[in-house]
C-alpha atoms as a PDB file:
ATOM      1  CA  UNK A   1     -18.906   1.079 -17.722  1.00  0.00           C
ATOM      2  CA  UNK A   2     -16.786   4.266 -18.329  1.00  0.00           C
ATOM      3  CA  UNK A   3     -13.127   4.370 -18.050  1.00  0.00           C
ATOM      4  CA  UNK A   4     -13.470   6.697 -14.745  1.00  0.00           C
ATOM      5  CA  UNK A   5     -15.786   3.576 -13.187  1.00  0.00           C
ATOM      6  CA  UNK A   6     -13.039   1.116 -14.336  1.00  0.00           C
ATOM      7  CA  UNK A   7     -10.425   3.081 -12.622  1.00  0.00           C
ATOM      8  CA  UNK A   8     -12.021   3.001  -9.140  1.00  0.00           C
ATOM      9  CA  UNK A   9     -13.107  -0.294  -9.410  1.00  0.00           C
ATOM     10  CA  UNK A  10      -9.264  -1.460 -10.531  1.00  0.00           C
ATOM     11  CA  UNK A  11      -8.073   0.662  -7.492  1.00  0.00           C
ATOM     12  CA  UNK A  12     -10.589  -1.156  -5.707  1.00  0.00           C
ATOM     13  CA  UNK A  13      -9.737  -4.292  -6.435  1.00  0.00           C
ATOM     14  CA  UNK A  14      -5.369  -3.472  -6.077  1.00  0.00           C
ATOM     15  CA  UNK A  15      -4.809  -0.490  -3.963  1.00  0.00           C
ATOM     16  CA  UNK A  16      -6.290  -2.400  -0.727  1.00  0.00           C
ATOM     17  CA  UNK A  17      -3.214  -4.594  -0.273  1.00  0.00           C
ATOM     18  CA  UNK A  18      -0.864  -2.221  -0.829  1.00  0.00           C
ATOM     19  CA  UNK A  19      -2.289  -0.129   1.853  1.00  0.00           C
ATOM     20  CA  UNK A  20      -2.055  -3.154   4.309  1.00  0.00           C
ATOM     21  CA  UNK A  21       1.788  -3.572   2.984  1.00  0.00           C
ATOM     22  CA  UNK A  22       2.401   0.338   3.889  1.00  0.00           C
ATOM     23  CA  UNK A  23       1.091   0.311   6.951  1.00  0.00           C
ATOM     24  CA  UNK A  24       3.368  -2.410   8.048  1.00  0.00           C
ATOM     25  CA  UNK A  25       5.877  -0.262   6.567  1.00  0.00           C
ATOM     26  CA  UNK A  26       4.843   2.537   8.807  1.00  0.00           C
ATOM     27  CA  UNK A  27       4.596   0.355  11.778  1.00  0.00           C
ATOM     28  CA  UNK A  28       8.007  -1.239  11.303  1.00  0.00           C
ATOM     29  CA  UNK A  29       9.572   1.918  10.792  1.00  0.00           C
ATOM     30  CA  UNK A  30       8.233   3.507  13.763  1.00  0.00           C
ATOM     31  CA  UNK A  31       9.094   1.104  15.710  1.00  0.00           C
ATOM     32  CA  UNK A  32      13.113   1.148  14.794  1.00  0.00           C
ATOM     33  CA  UNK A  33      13.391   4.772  14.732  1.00  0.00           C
ATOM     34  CA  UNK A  34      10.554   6.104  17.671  1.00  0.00           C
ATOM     35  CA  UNK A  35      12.755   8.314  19.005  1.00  0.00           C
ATOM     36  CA  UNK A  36      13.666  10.270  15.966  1.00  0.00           C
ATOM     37  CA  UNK A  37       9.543  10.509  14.861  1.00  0.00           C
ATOM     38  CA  UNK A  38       9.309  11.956  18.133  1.00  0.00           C
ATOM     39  CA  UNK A  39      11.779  14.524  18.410  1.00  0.00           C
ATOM     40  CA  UNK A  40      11.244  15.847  14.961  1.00  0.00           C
ATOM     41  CA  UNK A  41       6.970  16.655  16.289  1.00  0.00           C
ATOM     42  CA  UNK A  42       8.661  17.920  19.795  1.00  0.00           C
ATOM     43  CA  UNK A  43      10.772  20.080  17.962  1.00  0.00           C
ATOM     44  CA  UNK A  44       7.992  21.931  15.924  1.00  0.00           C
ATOM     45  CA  UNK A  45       5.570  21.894  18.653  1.00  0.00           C
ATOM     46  CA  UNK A  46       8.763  23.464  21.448  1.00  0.00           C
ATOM     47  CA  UNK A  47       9.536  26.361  17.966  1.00  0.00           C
ATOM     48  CA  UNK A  48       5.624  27.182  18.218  1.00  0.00           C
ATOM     49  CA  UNK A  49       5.575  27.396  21.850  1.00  0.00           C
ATOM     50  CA  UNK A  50       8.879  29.074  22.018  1.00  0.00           C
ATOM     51  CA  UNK A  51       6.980  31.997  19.267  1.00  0.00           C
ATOM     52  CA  UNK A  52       3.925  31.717  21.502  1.00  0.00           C
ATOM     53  CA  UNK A  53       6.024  32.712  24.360  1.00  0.00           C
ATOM     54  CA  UNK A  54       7.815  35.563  22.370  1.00  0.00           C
ATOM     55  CA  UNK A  55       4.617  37.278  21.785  1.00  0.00           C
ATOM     56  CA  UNK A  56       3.547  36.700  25.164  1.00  0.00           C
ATOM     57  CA  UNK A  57       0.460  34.505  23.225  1.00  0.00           C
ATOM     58  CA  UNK A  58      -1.500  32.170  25.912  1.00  0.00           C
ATOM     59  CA  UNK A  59      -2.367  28.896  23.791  1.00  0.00           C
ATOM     60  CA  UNK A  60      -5.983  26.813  24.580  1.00  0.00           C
ATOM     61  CA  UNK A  61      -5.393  24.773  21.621  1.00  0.00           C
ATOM     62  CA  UNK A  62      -3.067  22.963  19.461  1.00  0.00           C
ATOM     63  CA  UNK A  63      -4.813  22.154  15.998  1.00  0.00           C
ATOM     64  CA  UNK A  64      -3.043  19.605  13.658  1.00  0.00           C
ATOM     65  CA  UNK A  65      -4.464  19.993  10.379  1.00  0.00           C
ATOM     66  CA  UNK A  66      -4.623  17.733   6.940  1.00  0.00           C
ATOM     67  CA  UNK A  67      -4.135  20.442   4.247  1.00  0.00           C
ATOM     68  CA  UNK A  68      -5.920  19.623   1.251  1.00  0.00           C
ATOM     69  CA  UNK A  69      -3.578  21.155  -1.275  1.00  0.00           C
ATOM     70  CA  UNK A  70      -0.519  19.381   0.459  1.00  0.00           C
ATOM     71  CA  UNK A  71      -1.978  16.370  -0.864  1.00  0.00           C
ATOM     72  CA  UNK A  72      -2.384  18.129  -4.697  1.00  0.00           C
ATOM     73  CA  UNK A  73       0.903  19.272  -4.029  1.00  0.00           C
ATOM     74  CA  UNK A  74       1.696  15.815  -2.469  1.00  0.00           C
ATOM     75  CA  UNK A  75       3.944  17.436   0.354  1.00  0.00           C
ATOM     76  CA  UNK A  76       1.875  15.605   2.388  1.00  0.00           C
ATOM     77  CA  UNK A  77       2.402  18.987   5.397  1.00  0.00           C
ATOM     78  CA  UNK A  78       0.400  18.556   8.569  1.00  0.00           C
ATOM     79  CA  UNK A  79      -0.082  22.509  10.042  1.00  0.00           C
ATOM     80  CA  UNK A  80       0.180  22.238  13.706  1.00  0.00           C
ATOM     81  CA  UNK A  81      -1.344  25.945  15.178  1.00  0.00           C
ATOM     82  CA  UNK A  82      -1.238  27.056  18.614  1.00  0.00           C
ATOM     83  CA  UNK A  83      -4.585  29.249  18.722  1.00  0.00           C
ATOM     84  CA  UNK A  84      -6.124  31.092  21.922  1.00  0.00           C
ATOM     85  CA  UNK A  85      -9.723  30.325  23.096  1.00  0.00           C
ATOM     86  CA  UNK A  86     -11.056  31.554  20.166  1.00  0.00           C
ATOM     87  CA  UNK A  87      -9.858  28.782  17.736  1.00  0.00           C
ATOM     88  CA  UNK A  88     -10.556  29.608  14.426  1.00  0.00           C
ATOM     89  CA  UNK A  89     -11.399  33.028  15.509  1.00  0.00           C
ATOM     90  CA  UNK A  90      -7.741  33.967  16.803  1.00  0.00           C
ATOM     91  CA  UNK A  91      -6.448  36.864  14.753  1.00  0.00           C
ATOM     92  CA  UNK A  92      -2.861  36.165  15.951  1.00  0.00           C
ATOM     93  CA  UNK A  93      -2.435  31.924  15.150  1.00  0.00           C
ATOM     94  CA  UNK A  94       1.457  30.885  15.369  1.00  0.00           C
ATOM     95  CA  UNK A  95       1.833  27.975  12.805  1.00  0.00           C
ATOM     96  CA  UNK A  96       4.112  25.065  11.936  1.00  0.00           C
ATOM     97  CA  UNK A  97       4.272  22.384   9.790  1.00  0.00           C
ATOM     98  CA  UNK A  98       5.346  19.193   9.965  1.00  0.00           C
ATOM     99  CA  UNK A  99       5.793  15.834   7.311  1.00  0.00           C
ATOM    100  CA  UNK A 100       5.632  12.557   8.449  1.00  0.00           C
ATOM    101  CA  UNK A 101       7.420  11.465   5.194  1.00  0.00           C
ATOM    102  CA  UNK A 102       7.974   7.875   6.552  1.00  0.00           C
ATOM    103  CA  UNK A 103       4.022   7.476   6.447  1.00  0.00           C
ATOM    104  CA  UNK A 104       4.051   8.969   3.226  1.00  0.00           C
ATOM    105  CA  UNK A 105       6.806   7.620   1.038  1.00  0.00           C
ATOM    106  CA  UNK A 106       5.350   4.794  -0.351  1.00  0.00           C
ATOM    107  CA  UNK A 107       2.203   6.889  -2.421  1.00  0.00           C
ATOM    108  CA  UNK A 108       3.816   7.750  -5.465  1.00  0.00           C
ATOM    109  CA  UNK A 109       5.151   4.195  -5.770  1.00  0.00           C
ATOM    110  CA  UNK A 110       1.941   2.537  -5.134  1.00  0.00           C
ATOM    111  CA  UNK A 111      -0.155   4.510  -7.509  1.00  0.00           C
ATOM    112  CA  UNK A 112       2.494   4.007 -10.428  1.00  0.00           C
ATOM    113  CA  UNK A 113       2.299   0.508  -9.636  1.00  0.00           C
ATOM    114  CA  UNK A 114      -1.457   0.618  -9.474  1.00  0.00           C
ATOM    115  CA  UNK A 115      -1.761   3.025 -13.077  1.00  0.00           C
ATOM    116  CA  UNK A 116       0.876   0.140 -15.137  1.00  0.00           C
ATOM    117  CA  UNK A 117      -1.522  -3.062 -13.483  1.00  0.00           C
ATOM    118  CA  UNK A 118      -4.955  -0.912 -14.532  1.00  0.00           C
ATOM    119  CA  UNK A 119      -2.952  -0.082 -18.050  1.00  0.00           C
ATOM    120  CA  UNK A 120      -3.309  -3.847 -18.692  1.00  0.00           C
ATOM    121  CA  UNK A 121      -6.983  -3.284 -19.200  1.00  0.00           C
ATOM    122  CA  UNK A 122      -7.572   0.222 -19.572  1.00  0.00           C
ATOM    123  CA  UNK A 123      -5.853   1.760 -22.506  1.00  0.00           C
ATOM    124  CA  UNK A 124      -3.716   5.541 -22.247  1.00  0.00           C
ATOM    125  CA  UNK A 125      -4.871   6.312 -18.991  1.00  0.00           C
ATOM    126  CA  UNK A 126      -3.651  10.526 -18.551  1.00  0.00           C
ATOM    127  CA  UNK A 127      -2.763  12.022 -15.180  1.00  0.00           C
ATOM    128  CA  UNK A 128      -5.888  13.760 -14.266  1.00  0.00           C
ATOM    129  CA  UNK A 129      -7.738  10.206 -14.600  1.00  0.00           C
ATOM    130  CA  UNK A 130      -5.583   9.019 -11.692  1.00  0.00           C
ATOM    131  CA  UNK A 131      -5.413  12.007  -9.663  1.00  0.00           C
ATOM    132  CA  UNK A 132      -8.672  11.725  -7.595  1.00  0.00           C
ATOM    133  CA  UNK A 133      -7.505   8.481  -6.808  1.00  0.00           C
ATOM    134  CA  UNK A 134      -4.130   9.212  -5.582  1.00  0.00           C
ATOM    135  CA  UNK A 135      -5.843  11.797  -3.205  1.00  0.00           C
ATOM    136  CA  UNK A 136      -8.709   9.511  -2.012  1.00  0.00           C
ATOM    137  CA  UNK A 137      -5.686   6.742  -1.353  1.00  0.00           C
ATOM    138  CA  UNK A 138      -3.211   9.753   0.125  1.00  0.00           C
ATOM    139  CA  UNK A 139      -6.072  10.926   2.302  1.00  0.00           C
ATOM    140  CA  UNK A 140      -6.185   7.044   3.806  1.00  0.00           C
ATOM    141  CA  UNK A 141      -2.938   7.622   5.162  1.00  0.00           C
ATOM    142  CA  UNK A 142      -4.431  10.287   7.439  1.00  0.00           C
ATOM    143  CA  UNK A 143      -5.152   7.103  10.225  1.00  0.00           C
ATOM    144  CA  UNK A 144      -1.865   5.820  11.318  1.00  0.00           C
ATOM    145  CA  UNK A 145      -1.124   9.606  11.464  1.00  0.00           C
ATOM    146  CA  UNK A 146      -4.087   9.935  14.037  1.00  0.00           C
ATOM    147  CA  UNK A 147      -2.748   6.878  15.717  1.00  0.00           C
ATOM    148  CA  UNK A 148       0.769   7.832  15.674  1.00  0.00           C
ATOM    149  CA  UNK A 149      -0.218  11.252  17.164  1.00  0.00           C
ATOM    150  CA  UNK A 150      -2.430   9.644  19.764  1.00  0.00           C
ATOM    151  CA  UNK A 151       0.292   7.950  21.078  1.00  0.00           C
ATOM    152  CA  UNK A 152       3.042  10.587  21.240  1.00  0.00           C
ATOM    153  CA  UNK A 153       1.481  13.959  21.795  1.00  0.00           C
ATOM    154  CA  UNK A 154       0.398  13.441  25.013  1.00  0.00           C
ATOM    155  CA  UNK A 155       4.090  13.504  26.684  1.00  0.00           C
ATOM    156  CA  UNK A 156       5.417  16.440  24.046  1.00  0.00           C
ATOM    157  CA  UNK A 157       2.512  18.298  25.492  1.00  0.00           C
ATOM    158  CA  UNK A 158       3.313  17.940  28.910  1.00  0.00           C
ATOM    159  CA  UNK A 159       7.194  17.359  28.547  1.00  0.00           C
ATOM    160  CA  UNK A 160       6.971  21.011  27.264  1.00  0.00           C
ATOM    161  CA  UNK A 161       4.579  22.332  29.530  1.00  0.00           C
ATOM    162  CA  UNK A 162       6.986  21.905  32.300  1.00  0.00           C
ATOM    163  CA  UNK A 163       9.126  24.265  30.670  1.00  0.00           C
ATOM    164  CA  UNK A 164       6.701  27.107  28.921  1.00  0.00           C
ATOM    165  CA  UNK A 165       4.342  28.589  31.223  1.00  0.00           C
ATOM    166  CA  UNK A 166       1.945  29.431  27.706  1.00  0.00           C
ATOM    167  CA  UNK A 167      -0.184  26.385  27.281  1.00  0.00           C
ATOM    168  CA  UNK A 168      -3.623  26.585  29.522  1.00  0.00           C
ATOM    169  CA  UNK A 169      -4.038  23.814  32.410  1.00  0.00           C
ATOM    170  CA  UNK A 170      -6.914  22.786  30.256  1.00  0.00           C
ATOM    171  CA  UNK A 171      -5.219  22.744  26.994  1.00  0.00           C
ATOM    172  CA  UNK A 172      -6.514  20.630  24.104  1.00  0.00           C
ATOM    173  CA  UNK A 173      -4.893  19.143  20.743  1.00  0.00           C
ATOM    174  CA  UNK A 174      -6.673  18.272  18.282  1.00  0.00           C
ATOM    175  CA  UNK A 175      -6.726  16.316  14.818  1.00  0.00           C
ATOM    176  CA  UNK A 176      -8.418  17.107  11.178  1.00  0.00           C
ATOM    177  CA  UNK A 177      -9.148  18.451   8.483  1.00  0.00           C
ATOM    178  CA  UNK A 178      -8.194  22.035   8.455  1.00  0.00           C
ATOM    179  CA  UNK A 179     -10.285  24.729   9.134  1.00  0.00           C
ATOM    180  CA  UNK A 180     -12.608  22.002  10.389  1.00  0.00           C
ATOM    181  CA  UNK A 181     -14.015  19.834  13.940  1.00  0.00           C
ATOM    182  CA  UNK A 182     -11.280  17.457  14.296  1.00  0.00           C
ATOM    183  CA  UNK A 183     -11.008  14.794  17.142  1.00  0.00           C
ATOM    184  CA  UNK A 184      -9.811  15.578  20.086  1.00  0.00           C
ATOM    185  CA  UNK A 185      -6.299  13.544  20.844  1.00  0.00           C
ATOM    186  CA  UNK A 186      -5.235  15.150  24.232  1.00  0.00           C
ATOM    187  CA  UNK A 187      -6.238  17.516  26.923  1.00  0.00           C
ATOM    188  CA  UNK A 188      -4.119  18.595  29.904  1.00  0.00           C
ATOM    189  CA  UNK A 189      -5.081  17.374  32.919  1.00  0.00           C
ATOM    190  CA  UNK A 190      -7.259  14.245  31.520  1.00  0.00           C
ATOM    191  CA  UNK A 191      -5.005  11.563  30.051  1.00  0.00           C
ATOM    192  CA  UNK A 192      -7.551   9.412  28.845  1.00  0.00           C
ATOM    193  CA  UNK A 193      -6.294   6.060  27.568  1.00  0.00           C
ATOM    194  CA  UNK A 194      -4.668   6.355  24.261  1.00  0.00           C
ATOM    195  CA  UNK A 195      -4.431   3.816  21.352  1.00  0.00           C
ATOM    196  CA  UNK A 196      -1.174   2.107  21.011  1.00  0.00           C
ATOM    197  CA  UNK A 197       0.531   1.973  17.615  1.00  0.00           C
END
């Protein structure tokens, strides 16, 4: 078996449980500090409204985007655009960005703990070896973002809507890769039920 084969299968076989201990982590934390997760993601989304409204810019969706080179970068930045009804097409996008480090904090630590356990067996293993599988295991962390969002964007949306008249009465936000179909997480006037986190 080659080394790169060893690797995966050693992630395989360690990184799994400490994914489950991160997102209690995540879940814990949200839970004692809720209000300050939220008001950080209603304060970017109420800036891009706020610019949307400057340049008199009428918003049909709200993208959130994974960027891939915040992960090689490991910023970990979500972009959150306010586009017209032309999505990807929209010569004028406003953007944002936002870091939900508390989801994020534990990578770094998990994958050095992961390399020194896979050292054990496999011998002077070099940065680049472990990079794809710091990204596939970053990229994981994508879900309870999802979730997280599912949960709170629907009253930012509205909270704000009651005070910007810039966001369409069929306004949609959605969640994904960038540049990409994401999943839709909330459109005005249908609050489907949401997942709890």
């Amino acid at each position: 078996m080659d080394r790169m084969k060893k690797l995966e299968q050693a992630a395989g076989e360690y990184l799994p449980e400490r994914y489950v201990k991160s997102k209690e982590f995540i879940r814990a934390y949200y839970a004692e500090n809720h209000r300050e997760v939220y008001g950080e993601l209603e304060k970017i989304v109420r800036r891009g409204i706020q610019r949307c409204k400057d340049s008199e810019k009428q918003v049909k969706h709200i993208v959130i985007s994974v960027l891939f080179s915040s992960i090689l970068t490991k910023s970990y930045e979500l972009q959150v655009a306010f586009l017209d009804e032309r999505i990807y097409m929209d010569d004028a996008p406003v953007e944002e960005y936002w870091t939900p480090e508390f989801i994020f904090e534990r990578i770094e630590e998990d994958i050095q703990c992961f390399r020194k356990t896979a050292a054990l067996n496999i011998p002077r293993i070099k940065e680049y070896e472990v990079e794809p599988i710091r990204n596939a295991y970053a990229f994981h962390h994508y879900f309870p973002v999802m979730l997280l969002l599912r949960e709170i964007i629907p009253d930012i949306v509205e909270n704000i809507c009651s005070q910007y008249d810039v966001l369409d009465n069929a306004a949609m936000v959605s969640f994904g890769r960038h540049m990409e179909k994401g999943v839709l997480l909330y459109q005005r006037g249908k609050r489907d039920e949401i997942f709890s986190y």
